[in-house]
PDB file of N, CA and C in Angstrom:
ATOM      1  N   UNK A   1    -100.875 -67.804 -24.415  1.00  0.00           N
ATOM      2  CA  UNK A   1     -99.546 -68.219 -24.850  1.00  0.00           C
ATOM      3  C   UNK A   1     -98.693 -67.010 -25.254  1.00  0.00           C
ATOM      4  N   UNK A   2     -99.024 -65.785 -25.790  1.00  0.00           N
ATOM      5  CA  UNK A   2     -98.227 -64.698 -26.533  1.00  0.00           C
ATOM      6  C   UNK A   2     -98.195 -64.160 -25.207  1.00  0.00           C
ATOM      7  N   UNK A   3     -98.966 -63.480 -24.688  1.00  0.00           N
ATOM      8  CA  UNK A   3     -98.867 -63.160 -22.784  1.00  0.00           C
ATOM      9  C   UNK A   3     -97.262 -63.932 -22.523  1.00  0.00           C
ATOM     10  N   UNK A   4     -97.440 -65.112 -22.468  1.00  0.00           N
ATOM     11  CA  UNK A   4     -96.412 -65.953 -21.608  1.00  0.00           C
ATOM     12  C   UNK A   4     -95.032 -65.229 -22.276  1.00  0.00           C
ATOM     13  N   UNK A   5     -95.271 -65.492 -23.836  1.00  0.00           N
ATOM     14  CA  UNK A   5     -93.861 -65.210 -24.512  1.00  0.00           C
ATOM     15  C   UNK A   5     -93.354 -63.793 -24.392  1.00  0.00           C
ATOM     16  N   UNK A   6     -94.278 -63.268 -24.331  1.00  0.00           N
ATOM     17  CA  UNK A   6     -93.856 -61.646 -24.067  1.00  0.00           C
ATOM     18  C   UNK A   6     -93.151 -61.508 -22.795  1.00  0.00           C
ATOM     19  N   UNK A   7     -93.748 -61.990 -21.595  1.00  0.00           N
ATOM     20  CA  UNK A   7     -93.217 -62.065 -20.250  1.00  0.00           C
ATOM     21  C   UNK A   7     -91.825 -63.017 -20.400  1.00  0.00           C
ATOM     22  N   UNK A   8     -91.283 -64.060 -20.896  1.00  0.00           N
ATOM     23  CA  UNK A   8     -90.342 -64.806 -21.054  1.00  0.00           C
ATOM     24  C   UNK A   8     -89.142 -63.716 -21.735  1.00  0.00           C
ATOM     25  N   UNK A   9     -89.332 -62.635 -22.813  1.00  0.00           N
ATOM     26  CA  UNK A   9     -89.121 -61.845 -23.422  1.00  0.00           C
ATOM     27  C   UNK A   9     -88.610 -60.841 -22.675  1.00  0.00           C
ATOM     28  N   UNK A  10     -89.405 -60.426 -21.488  1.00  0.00           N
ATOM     29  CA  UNK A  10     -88.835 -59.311 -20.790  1.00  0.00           C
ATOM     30  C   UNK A  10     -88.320 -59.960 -19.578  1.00  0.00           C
ATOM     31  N   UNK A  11     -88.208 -61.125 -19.594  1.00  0.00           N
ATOM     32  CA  UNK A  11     -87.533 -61.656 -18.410  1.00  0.00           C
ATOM     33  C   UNK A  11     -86.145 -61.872 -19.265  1.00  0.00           C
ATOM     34  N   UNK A  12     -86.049 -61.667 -20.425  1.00  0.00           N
ATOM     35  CA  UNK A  12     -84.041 -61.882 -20.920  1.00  0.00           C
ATOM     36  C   UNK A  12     -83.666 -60.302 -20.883  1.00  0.00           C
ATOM     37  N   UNK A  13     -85.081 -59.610 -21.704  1.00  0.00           N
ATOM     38  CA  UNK A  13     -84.375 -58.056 -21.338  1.00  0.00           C
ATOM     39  C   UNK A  13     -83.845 -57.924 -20.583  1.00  0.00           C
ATOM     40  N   UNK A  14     -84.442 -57.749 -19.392  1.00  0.00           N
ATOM     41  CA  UNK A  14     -83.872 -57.121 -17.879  1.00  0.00           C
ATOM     42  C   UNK A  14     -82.955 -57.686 -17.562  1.00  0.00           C
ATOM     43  N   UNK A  15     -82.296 -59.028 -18.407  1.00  0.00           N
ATOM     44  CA  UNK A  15     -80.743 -59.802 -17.507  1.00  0.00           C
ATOM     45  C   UNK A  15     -79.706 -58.493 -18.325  1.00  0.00           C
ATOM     46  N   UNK A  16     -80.309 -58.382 -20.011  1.00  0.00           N
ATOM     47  CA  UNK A  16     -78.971 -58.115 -20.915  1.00  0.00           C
ATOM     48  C   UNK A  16     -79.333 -56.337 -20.038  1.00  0.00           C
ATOM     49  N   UNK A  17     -80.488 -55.758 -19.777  1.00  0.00           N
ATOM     50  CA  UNK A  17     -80.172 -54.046 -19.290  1.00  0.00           C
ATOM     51  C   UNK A  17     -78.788 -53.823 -18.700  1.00  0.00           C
ATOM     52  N   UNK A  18     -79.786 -55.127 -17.091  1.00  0.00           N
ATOM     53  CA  UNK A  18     -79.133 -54.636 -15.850  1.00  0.00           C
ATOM     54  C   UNK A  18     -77.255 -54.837 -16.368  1.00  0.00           C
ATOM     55  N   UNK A  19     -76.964 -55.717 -17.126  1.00  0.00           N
ATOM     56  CA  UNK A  19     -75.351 -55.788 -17.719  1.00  0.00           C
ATOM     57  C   UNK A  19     -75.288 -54.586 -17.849  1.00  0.00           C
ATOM     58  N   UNK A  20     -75.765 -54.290 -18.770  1.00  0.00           N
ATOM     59  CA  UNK A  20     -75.359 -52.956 -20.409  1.00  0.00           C
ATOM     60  C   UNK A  20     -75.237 -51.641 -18.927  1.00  0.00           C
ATOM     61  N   UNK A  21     -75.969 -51.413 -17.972  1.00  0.00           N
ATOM     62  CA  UNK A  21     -76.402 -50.567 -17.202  1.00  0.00           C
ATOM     63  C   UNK A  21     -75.158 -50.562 -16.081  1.00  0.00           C
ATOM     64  N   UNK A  22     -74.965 -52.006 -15.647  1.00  0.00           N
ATOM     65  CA  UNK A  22     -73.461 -51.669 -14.902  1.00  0.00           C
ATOM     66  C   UNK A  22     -72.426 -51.445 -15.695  1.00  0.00           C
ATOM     67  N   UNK A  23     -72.546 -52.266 -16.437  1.00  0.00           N
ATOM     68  CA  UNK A  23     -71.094 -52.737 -16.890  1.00  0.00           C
ATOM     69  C   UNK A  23     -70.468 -51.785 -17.556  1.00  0.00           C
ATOM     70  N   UNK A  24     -71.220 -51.511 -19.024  1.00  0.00           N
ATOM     71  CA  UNK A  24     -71.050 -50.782 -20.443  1.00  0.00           C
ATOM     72  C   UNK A  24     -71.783 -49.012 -19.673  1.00  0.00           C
ATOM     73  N   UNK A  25     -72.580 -48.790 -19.028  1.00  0.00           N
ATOM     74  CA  UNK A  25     -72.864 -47.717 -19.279  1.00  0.00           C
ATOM     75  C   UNK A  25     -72.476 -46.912 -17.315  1.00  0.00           C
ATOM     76  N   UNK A  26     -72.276 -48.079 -16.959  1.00  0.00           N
ATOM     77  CA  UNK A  26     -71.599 -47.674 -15.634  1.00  0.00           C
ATOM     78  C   UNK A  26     -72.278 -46.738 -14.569  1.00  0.00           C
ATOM     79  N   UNK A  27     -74.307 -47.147 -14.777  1.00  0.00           N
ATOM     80  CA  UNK A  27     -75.008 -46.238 -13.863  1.00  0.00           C
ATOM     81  C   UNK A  27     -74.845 -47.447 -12.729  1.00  0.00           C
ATOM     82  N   UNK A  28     -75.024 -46.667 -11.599  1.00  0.00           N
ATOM     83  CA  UNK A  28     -75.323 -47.648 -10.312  1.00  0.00           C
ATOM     84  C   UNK A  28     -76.951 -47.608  -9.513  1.00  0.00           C
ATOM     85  N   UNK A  29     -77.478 -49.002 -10.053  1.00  0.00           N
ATOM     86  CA  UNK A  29     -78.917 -48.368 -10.203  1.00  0.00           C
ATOM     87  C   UNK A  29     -79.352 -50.127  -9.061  1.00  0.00           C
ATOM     88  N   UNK A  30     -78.852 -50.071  -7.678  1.00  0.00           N
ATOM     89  CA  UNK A  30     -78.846 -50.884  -7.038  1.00  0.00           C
ATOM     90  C   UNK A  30     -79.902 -52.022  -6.626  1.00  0.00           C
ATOM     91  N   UNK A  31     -81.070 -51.542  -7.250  1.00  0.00           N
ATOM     92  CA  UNK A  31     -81.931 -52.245  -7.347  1.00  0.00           C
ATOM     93  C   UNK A  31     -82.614 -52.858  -8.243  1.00  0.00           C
ATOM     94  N   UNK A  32     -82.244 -52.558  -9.488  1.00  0.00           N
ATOM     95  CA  UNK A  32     -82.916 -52.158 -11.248  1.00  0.00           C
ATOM     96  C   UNK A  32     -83.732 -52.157 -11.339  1.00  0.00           C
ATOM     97  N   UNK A  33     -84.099 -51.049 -11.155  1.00  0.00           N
ATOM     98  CA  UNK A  33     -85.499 -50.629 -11.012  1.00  0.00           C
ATOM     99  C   UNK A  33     -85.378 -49.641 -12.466  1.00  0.00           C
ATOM    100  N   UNK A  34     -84.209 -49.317 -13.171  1.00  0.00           N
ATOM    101  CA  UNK A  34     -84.326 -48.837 -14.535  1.00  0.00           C
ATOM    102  C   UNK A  34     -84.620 -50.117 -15.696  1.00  0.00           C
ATOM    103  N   UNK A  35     -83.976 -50.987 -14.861  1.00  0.00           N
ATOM    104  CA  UNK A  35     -83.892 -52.052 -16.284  1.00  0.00           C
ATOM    105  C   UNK A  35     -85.582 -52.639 -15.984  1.00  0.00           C
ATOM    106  N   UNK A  36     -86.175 -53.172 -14.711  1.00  0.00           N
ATOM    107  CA  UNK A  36     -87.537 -53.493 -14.164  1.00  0.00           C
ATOM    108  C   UNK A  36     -88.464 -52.718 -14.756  1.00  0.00           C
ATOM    109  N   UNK A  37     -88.712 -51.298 -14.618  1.00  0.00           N
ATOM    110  CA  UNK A  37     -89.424 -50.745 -14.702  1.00  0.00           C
ATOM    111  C   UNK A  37     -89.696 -49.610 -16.295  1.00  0.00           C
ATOM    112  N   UNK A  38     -88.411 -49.553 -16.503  1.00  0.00           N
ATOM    113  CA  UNK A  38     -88.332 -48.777 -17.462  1.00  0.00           C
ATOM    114  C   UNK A  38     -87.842 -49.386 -19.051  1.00  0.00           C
ATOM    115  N   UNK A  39     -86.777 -50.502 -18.814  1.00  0.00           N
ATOM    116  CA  UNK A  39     -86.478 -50.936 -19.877  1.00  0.00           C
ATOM    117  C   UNK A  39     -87.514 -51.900 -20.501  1.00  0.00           C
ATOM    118  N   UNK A  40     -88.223 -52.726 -19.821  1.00  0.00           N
ATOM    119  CA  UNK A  40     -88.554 -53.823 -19.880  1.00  0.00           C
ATOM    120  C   UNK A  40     -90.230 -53.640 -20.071  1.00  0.00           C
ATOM    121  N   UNK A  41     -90.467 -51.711 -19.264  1.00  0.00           N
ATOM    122  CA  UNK A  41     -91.739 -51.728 -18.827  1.00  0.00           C
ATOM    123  C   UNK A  41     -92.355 -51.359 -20.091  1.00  0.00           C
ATOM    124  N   UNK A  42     -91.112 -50.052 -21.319  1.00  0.00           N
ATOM    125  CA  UNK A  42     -91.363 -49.958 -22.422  1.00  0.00           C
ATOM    126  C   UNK A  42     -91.441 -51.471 -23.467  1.00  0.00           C
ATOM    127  N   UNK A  43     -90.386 -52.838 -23.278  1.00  0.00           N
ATOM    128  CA  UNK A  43     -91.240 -53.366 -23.849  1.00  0.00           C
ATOM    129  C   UNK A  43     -92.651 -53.954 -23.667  1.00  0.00           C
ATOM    130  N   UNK A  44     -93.220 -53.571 -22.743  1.00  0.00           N
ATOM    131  CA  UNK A  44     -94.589 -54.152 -22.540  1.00  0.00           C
ATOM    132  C   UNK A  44     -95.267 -53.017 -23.483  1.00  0.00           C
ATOM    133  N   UNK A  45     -95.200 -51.729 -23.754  1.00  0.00           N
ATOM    134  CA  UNK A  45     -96.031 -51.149 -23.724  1.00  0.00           C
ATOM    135  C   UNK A  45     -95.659 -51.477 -25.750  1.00  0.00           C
ATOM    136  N   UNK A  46     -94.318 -51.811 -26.022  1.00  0.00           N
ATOM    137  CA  UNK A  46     -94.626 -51.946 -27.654  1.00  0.00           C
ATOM    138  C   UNK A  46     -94.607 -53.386 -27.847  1.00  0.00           C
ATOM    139  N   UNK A  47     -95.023 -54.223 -27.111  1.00  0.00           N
ATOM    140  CA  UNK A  47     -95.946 -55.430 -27.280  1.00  0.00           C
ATOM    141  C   UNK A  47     -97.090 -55.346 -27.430  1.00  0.00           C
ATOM    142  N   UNK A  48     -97.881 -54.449 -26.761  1.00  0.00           N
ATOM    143  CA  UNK A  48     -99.017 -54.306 -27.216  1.00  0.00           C
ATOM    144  C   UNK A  48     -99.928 -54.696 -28.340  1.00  0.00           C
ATOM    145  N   UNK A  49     -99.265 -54.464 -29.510  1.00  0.00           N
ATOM    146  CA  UNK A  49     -99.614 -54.380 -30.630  1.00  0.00           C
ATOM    147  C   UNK A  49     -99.893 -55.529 -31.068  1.00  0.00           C
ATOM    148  N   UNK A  50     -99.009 -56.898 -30.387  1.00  0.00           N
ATOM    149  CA  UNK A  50     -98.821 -57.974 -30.769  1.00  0.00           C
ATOM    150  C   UNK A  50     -99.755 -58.607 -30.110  1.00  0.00           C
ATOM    151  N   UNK A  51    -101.226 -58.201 -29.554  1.00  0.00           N
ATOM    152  CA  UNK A  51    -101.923 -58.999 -28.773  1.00  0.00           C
ATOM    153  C   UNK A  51    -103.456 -58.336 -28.572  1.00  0.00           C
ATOM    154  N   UNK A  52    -103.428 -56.997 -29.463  1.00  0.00           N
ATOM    155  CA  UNK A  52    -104.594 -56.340 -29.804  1.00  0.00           C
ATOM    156  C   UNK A  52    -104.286 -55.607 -30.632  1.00  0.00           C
ATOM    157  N   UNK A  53    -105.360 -56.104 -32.097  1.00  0.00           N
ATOM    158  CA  UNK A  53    -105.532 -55.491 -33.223  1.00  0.00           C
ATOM    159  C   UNK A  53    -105.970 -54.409 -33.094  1.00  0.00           C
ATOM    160  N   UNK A  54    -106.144 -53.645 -31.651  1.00  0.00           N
ATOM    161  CA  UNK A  54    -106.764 -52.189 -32.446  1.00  0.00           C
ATOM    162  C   UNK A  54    -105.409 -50.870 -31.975  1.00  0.00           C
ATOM    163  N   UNK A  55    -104.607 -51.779 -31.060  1.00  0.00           N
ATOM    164  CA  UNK A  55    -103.487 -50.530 -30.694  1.00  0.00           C
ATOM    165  C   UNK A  55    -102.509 -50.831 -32.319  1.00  0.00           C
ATOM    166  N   UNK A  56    -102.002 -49.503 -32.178  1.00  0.00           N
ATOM    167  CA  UNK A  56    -100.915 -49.390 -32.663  1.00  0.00           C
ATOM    168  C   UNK A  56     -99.466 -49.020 -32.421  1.00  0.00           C
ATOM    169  N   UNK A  57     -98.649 -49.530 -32.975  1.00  0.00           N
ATOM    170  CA  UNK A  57     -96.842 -49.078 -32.465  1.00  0.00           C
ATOM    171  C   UNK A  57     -97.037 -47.545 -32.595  1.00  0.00           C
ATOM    172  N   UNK A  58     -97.441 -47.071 -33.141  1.00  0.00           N
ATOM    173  CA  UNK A  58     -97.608 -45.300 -33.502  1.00  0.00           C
ATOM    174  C   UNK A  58     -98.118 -44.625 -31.916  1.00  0.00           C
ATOM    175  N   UNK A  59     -99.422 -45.372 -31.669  1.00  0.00           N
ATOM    176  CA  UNK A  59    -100.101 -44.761 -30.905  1.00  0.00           C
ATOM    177  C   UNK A  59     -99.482 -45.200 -29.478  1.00  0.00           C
ATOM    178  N   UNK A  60     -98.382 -46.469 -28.679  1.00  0.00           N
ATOM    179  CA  UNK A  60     -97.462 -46.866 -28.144  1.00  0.00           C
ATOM    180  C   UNK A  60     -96.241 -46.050 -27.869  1.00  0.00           C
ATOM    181  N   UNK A  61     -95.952 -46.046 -29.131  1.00  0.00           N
ATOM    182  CA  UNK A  61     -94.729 -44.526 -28.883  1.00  0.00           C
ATOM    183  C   UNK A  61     -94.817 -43.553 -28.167  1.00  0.00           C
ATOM    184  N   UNK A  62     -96.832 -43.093 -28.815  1.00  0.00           N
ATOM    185  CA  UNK A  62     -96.706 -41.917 -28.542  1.00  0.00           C
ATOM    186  C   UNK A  62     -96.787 -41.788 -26.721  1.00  0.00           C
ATOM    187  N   UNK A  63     -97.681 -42.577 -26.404  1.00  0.00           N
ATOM    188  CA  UNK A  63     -98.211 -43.308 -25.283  1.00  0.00           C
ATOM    189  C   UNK A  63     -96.660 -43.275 -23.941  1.00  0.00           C
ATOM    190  N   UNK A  64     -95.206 -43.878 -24.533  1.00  0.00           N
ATOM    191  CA  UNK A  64     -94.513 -44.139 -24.319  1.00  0.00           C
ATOM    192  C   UNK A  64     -93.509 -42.711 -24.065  1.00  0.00           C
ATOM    193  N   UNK A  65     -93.393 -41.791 -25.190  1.00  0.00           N
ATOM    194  CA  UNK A  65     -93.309 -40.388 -25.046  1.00  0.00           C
ATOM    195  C   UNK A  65     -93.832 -39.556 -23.707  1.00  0.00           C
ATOM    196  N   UNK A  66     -94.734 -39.818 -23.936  1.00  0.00           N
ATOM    197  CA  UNK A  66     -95.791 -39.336 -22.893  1.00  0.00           C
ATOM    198  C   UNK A  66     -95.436 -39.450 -21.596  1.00  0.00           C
ATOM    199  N   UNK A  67     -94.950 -40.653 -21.276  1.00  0.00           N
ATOM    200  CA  UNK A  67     -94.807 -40.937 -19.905  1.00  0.00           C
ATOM    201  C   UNK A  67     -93.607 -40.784 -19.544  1.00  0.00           C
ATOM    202  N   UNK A  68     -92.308 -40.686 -20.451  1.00  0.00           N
ATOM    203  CA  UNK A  68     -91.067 -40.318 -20.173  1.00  0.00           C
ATOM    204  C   UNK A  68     -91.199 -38.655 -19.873  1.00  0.00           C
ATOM    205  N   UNK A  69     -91.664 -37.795 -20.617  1.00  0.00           N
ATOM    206  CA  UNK A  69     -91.892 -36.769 -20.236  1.00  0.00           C
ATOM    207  C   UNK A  69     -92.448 -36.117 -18.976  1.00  0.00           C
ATOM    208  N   UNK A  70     -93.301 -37.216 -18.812  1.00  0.00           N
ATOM    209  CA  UNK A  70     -94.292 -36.513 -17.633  1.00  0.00           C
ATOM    210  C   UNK A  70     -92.775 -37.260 -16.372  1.00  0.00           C
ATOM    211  N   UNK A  71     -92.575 -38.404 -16.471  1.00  0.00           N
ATOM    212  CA  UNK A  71     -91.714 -38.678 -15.266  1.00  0.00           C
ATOM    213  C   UNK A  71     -90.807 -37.548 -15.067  1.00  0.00           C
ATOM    214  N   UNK A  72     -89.612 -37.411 -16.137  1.00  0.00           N
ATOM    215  CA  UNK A  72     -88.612 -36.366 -16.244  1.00  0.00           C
ATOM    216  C   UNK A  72     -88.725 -35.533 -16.076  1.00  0.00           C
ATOM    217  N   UNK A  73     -89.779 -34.420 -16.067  1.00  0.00           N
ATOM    218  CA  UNK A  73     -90.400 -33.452 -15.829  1.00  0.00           C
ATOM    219  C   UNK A  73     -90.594 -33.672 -14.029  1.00  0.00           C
ATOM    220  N   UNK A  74     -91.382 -34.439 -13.807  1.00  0.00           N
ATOM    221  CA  UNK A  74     -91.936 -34.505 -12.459  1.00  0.00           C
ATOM    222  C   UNK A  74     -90.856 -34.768 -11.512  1.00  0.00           C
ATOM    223  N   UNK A  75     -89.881 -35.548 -11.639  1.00  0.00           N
ATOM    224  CA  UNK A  75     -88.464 -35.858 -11.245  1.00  0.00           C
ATOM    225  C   UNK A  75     -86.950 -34.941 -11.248  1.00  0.00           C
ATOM    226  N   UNK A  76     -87.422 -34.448 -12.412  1.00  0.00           N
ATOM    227  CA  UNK A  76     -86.687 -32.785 -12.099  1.00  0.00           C
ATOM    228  C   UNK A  76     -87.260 -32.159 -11.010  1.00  0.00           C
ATOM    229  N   UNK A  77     -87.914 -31.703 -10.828  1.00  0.00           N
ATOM    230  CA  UNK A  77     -88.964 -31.056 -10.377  1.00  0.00           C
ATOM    231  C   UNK A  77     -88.367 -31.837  -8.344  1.00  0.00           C
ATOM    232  N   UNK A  78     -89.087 -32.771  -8.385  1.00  0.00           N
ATOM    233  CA  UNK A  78     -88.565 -33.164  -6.824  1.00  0.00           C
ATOM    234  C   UNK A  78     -87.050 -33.466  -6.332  1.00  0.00           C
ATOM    235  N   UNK A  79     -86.119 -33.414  -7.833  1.00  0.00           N
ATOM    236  CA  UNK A  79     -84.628 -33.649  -7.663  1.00  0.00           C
ATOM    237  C   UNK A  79     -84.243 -32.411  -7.408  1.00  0.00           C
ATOM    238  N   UNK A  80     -84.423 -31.299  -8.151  1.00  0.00           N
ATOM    239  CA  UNK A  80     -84.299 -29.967  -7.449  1.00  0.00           C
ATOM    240  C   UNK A  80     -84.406 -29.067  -6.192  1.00  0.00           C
ATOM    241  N   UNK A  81     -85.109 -29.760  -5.529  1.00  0.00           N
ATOM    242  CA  UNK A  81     -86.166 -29.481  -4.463  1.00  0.00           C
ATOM    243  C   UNK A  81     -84.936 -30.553  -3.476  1.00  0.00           C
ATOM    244  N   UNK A  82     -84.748 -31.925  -3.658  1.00  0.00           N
ATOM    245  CA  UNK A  82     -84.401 -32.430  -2.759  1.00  0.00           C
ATOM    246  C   UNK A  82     -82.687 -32.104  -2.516  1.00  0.00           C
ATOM    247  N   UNK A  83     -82.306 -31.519  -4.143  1.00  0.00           N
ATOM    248  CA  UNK A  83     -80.861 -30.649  -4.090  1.00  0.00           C
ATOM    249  C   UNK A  83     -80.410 -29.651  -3.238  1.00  0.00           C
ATOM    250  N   UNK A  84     -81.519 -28.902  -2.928  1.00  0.00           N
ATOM    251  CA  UNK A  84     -81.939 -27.576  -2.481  1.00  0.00           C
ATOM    252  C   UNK A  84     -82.373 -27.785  -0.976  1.00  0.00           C
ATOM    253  N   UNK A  85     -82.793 -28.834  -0.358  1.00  0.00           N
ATOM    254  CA  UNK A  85     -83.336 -29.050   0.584  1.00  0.00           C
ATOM    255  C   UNK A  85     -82.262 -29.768   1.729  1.00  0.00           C
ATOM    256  N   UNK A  86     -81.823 -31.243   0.836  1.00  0.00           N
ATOM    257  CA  UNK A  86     -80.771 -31.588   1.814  1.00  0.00           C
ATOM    258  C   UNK A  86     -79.334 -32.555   1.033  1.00  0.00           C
ATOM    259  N   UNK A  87     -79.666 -32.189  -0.163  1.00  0.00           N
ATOM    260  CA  UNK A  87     -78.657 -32.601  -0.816  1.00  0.00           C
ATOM    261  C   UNK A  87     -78.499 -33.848  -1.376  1.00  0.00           C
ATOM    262  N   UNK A  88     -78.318 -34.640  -2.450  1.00  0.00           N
ATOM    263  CA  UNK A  88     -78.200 -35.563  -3.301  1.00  0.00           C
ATOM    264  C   UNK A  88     -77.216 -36.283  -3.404  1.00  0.00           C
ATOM    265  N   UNK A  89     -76.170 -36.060  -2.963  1.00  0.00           N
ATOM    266  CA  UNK A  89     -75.172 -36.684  -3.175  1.00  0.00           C
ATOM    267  C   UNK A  89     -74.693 -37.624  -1.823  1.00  0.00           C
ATOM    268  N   UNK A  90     -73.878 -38.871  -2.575  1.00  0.00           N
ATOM    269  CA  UNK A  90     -72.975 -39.581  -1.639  1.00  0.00           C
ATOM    270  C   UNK A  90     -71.668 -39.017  -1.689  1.00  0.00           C
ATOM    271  N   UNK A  91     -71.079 -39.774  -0.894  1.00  0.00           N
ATOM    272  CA  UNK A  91     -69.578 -39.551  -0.526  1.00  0.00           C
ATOM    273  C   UNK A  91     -68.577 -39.701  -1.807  1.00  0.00           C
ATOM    274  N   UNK A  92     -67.957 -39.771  -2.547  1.00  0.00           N
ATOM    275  CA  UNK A  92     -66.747 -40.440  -3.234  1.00  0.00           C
ATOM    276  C   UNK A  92     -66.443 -41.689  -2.834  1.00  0.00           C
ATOM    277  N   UNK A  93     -66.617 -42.401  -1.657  1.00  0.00           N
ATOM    278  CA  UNK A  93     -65.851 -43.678  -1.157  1.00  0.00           C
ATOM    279  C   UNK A  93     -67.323 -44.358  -1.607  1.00  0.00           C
ATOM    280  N   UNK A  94     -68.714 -44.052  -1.346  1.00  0.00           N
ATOM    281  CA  UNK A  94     -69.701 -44.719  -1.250  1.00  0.00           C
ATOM    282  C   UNK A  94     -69.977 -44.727  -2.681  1.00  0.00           C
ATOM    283  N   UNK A  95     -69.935 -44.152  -3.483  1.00  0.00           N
ATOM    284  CA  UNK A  95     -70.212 -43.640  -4.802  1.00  0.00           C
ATOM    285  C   UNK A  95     -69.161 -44.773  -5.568  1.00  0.00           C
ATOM    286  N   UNK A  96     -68.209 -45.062  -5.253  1.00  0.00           N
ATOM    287  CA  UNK A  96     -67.043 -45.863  -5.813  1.00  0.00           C
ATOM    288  C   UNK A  96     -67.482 -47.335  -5.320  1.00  0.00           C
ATOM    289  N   UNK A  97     -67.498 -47.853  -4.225  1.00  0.00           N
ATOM    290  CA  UNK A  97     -68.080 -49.068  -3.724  1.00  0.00           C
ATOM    291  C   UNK A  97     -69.144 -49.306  -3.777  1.00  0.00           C
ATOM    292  N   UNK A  98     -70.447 -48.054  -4.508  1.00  0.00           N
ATOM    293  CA  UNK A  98     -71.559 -48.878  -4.674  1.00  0.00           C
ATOM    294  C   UNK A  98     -72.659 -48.089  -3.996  1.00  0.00           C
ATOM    295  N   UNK A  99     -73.834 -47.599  -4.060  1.00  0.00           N
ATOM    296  CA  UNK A  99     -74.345 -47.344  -3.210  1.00  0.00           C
ATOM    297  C   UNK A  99     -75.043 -48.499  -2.351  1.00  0.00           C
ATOM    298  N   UNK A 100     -75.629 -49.567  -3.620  1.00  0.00           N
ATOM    299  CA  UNK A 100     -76.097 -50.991  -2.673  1.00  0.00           C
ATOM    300  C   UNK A 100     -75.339 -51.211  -1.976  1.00  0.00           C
ATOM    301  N   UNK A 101     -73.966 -51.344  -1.679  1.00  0.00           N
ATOM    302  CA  UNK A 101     -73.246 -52.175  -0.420  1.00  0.00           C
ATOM    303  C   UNK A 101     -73.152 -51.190   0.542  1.00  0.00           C
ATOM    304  N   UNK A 102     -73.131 -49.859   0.783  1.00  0.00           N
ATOM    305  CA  UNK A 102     -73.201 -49.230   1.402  1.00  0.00           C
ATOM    306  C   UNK A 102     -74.604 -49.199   2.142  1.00  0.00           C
ATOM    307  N   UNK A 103     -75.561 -48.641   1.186  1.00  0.00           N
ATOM    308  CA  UNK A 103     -76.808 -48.997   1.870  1.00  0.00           C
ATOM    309  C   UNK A 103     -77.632 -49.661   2.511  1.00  0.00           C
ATOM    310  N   UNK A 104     -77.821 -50.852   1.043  1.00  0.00           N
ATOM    311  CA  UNK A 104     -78.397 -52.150   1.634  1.00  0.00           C
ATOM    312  C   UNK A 104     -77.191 -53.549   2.377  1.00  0.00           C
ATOM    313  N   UNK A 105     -76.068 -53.017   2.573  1.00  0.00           N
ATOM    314  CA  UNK A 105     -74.648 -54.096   3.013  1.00  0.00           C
ATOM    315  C   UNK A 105     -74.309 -55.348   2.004  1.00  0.00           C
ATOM    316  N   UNK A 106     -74.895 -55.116   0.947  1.00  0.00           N
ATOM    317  CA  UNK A 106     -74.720 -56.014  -0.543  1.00  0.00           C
ATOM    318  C   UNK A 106     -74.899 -55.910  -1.991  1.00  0.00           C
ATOM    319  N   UNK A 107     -74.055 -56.753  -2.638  1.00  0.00           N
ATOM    320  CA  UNK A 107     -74.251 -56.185  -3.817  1.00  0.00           C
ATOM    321  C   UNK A 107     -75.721 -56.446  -4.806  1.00  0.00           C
ATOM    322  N   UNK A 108     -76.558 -55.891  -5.025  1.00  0.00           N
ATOM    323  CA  UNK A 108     -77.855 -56.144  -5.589  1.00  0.00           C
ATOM    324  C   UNK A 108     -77.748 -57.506  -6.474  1.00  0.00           C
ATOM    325  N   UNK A 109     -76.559 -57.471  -7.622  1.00  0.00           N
ATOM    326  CA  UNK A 109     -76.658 -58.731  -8.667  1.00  0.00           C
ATOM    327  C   UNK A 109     -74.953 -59.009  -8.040  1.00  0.00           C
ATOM    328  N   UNK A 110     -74.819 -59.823  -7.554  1.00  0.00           N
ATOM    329  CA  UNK A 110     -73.329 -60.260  -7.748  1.00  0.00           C
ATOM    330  C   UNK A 110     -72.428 -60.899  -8.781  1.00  0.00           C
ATOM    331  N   UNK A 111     -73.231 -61.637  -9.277  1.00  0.00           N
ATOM    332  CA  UNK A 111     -72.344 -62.418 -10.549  1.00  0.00           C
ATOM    333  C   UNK A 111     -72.164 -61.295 -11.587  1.00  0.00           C
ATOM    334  N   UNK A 112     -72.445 -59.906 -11.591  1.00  0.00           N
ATOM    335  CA  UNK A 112     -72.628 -59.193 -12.499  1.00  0.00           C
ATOM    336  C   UNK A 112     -71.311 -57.994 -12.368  1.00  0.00           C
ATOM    337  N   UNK A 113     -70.391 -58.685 -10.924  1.00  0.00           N
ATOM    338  CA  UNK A 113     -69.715 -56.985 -10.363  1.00  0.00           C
ATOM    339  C   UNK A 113     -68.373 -57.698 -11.519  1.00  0.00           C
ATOM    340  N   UNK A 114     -67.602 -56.462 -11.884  1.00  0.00           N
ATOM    341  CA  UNK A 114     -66.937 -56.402 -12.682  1.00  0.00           C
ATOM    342  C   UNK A 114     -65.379 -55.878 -12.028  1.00  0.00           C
ATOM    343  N   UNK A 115     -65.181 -56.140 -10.650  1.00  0.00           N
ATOM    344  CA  UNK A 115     -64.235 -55.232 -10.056  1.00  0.00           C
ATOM    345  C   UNK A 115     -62.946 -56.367  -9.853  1.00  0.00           C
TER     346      UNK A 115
END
């Protein structure tokens, strides 16, 4: 049952991210795979606590630390490389309309576009 509620839990996260993420913070993240994986994935990892007495929020954090570092690190690391190699960037027109509609020919969340 706490399983279930936790999952019910990160199934409202990821509606209010993917908002806060277009809307309010204006990344274009066409698949949400920030709000999926990262927003939602940290609350799994400080749920934990709530479903085994021997973790702790301390040792979660740190756990949680850990893996932001090692990504950011490792992601610098191949963003540099792919800067250097063949370049990162879209157009201005594609960058403005979206990269999902450009890419994939739609908008990832529609009820969510703000234009």
């Amino acid at each position: 049952l706490v399983a279930t509620l936790i999952g019910a839990v990160g199934g409202m996260i990821v509606v209010v991210s993917i908002v806060v993420l277009d809307r309010e913070l204006r990344i274009d993240d066409p698949v949400g795979a920030i709000s999926v994986h990262g927003v939602v994935g940290l609350w799994g990892l400080l749920a934990v606590p709530l479903t085994n007495s021997d973790a702790s929020i301390v040792g979660q954090l740190v756990g949680a630390g850990t893996i932001f570092v090692w990504v950011f690190v490792t992601s610098l690391i191949l963003w540099i490389a792919l800067r250097e190699s063949m370049g990162i960037r879209v157009s201005l027109e594609e960058e403005e309309d979206g990269v999902d509609i450009t890419e994939c020919g739609l908008e990832a969340y529609p009820e969510f576009v703000t234009k």
